[in-house]
C-alpha atoms as a PDB file:
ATOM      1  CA  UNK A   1      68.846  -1.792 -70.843  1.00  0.00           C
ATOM      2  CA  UNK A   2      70.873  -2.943 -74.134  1.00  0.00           C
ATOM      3  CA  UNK A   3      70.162  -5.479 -76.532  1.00  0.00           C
ATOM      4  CA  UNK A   4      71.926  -7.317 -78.514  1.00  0.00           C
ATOM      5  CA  UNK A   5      71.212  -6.915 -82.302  1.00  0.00           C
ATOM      6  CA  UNK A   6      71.979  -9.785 -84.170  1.00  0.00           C
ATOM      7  CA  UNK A   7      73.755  -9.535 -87.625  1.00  0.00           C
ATOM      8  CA  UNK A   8      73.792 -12.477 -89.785  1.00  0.00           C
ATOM      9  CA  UNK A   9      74.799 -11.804 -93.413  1.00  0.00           C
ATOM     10  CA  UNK A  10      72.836 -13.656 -95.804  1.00  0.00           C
ATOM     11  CA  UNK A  11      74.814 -17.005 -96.715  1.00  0.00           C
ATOM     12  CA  UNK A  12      72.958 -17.814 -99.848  1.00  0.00           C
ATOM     13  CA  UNK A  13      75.601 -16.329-101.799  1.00  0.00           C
ATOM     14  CA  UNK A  14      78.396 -18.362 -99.661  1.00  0.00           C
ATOM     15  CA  UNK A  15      76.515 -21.659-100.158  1.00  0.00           C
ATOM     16  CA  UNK A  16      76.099 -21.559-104.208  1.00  0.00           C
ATOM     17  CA  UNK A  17      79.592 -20.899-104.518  1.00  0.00           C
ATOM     18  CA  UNK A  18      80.372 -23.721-102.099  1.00  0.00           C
ATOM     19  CA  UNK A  19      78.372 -26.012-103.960  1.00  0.00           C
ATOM     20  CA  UNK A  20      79.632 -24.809-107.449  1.00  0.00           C
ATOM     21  CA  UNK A  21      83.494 -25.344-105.898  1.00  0.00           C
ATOM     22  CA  UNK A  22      82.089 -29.026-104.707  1.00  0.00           C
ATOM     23  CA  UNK A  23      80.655 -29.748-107.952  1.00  0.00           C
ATOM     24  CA  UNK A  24      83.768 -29.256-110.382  1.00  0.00           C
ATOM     25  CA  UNK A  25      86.072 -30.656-107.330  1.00  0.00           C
ATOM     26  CA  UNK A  26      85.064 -33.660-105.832  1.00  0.00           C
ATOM     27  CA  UNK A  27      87.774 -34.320-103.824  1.00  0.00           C
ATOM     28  CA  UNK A  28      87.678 -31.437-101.879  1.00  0.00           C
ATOM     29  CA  UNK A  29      87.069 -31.466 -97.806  1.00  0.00           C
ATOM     30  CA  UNK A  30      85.626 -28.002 -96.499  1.00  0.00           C
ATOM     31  CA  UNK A  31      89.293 -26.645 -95.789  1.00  0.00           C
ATOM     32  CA  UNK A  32      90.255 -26.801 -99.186  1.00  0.00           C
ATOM     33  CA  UNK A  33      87.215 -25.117-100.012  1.00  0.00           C
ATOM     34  CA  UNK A  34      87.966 -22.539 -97.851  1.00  0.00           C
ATOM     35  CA  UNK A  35      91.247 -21.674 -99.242  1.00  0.00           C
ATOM     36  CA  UNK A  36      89.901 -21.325-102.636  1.00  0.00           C
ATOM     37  CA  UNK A  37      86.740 -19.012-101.067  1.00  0.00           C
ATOM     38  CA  UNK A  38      89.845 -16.831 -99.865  1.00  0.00           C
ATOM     39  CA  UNK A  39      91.883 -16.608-102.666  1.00  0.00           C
ATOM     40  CA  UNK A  40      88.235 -15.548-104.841  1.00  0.00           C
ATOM     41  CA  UNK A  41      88.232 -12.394-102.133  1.00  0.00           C
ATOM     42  CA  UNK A  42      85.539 -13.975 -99.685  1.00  0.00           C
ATOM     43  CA  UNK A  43      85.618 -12.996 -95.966  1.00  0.00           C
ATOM     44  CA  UNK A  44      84.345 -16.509 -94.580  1.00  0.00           C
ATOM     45  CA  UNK A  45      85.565 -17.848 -91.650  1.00  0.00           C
ATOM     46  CA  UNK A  46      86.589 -21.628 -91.336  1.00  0.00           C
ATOM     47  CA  UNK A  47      84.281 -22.354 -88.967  1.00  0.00           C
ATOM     48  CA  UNK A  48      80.987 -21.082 -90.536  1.00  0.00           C
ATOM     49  CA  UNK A  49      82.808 -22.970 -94.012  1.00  0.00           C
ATOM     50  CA  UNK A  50      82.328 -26.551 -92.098  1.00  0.00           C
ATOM     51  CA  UNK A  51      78.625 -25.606 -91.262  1.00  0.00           C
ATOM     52  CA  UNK A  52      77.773 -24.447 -94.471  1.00  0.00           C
ATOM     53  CA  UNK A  53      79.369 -27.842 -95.842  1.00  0.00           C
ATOM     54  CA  UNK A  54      77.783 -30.394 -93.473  1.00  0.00           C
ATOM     55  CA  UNK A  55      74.268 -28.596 -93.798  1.00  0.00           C
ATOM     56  CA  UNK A  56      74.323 -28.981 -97.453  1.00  0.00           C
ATOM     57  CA  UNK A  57      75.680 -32.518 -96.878  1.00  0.00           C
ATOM     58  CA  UNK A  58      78.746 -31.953 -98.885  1.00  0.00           C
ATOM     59  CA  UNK A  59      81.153 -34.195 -96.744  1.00  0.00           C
ATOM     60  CA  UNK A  60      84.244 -36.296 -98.616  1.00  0.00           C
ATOM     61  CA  UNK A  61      83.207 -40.004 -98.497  1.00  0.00           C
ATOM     62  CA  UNK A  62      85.358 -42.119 -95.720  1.00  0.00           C
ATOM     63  CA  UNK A  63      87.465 -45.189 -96.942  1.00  0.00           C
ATOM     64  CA  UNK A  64      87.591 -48.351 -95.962  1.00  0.00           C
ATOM     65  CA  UNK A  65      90.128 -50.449 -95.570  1.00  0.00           C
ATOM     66  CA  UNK A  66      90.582 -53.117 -97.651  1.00  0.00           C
ATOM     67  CA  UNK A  67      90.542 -56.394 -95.658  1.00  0.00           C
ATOM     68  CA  UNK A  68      93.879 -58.384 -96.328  1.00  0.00           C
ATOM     69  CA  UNK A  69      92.851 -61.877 -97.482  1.00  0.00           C
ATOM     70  CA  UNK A  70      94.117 -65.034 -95.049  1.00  0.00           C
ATOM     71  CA  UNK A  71      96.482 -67.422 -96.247  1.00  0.00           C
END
C-alpha cells in the first residue's frame, strides 16, 4: 500500500517577509505582494500568497461610498 507523504515547507520565512512588504506598503492587496515576493527570487504561488495574507489579517480596507447629499 502507498502513502502519501506530505511536504509542507515551513512558511515562517514567507509570512515575515509578507508582513515586512505590508508594513512599508500599505496600499498593497496580496497580488501586488506577490509580484514583489517574485521579483526578490521567492517560489510562492498566488494562491498560498492570499492565505498567508488573510491568516495574518493583512487585507486592504474596503471604501465606502460617499453618500451624495439631497437637494
Amino acid at each position: 500500500m502507498f502513502h502519501y507523504k506530505f511536504r509542507r515547507r515551513d512558511q515562517a520565512a514567507v509570512e515575515r517577509r509578507i508582513k515586512e512588504i505590508c508594513e512599508t506598503r500599505v496600499r498593497y492587496g496580496y497580488r501586488r505582494v506577490h509580484v514583489l515576493l517574485r521579483r526578490e527570487g521567492w517560489q510562492v504561488n498566488i494562491k498560498n500568497t492570499r492565505r498567508i495574507c488573510n491568516k495574518l489579517g493583512l487585507q486592504l480596507r474596503n471604501k465606502h461610498p460617499k453618500r451624495r447629499v439631497g437637494g
